[in-house]
Protein backbone atom coordinates (compact mmCIF):
# COMPACT_ATOMS: atom_id res chain seq x y z
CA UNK A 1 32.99 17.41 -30.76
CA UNK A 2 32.53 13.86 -31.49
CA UNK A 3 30.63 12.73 -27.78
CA UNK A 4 28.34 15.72 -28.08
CA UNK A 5 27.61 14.43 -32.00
CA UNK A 6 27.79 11.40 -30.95
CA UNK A 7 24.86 12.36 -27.87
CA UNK A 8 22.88 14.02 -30.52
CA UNK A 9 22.65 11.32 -32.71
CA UNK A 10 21.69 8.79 -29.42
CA UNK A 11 19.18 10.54 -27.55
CA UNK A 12 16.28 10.95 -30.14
CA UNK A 13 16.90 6.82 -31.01
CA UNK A 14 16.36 6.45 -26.80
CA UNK A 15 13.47 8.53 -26.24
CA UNK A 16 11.88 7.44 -29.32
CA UNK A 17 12.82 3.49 -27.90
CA UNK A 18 11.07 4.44 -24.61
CA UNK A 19 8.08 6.05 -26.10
CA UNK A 20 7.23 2.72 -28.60
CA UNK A 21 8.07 0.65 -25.28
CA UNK A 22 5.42 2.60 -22.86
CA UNK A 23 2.91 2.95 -25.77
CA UNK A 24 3.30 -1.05 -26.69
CA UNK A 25 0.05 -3.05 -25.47
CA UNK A 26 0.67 -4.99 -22.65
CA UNK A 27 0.46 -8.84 -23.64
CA UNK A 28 -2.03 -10.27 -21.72
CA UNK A 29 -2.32 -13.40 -22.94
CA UNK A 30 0.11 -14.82 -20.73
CA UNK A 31 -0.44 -13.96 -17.52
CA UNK A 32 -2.96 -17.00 -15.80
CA UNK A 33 -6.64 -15.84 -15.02
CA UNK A 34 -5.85 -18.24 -11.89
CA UNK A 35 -2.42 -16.27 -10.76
CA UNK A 36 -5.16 -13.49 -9.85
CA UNK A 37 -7.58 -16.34 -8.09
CA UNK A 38 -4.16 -17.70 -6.03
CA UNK A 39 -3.19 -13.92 -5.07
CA UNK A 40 -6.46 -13.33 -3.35
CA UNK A 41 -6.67 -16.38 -1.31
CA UNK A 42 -3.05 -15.59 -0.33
CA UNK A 43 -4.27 -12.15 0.97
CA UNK A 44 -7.44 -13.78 2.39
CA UNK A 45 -5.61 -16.68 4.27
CA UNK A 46 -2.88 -13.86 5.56
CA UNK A 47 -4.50 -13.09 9.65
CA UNK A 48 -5.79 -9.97 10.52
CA UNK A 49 -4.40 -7.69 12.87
CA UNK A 50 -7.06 -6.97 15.97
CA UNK A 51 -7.24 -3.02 16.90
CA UNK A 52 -8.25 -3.99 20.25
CA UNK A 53 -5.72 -6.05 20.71
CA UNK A 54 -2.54 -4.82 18.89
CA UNK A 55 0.49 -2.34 20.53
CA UNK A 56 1.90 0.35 19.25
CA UNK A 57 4.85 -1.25 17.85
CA UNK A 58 3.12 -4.07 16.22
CA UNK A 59 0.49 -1.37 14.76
CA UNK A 60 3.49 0.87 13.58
CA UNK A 61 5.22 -2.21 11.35
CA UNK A 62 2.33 -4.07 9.96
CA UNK A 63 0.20 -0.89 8.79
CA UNK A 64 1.20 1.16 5.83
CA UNK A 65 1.93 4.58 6.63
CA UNK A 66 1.73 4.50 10.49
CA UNK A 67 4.84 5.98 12.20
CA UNK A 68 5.63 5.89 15.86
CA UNK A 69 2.70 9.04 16.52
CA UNK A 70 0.44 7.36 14.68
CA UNK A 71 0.44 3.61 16.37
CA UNK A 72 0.36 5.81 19.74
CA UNK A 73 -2.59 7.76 19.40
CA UNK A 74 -4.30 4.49 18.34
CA UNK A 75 -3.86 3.20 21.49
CA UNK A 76 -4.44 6.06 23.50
CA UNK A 77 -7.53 6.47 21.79
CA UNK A 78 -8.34 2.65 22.21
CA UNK A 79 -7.53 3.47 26.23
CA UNK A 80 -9.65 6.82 26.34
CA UNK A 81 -12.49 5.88 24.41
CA UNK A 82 -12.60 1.99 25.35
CA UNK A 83 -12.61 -0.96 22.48
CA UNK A 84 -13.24 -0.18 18.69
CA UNK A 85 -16.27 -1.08 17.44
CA UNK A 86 -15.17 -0.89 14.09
CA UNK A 87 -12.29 -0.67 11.48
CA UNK A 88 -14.10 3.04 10.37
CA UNK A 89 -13.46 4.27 14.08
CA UNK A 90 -10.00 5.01 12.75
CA UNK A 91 -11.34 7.89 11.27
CA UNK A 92 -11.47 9.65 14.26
CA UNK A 93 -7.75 9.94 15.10
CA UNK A 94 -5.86 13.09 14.22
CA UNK A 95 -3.94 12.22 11.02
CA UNK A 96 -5.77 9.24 9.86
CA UNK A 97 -7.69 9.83 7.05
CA UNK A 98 -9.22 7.61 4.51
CA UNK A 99 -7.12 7.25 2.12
CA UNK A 100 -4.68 5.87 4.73
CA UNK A 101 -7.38 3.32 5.75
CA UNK A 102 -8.31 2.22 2.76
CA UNK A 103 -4.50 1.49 1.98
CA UNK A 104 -4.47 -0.56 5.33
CA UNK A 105 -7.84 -2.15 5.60
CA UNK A 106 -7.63 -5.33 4.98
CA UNK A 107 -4.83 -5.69 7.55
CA UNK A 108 -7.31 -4.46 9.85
CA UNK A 109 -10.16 -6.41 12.22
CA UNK A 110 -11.80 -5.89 14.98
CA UNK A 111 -13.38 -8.57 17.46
């Protein structure tokens, strides 16, 4: 009698404790306008990842969301239809779509 009082009495002070914690403004004021400046040059200075010259395996653990299948039929495509032309050519493999390379392309070149 007294835990399940005792649980009665604790979960409306919780919930209400997460709802004034998700509905709190988010104090901007000390996060750096640089920190955003440093994050981009870190992402621009990372290299690229050539989808004429990449294999399967190295395809399949750099990309986001490309399994085994997926790094496989990029390269049979690359070896059916000859050298990408461009990073939107991935558009024409079965299971790609964009959403999956927009998530992955700024991993992505092609030379």
């Amino acid at each position: 009698m007294r835990k399940s009082m005792l649980s009665y009495l604790l979960l409306p002070i919780f919930a209400s404790a997460s709802f004034l914690l998700s509905a709190a403004p988010a104090n901007t004021a000390s996060v750096p306008i640089s920190a955003s400046a440093e994050q981009v040059e870190m992402q621009a200075s990372q290299p690229r990842l050539d989808l004429n010259k990449a294999d399967a395996l190295t395809l399949q653990t750099t990309l986001n969301g490309i399994g085994k299948t997926k790094a496989d039929a990029i390269v049979a495509y690359r070896e059916q239809q000859g050298p990408f032309t461009s990073v939107d050519e991935l558009l024409e493999i079965k299971g790609i779509g964009k959403a999956l390379l927009d998530r992955n392309r700024d991993k992505l070149m092609v030379e």
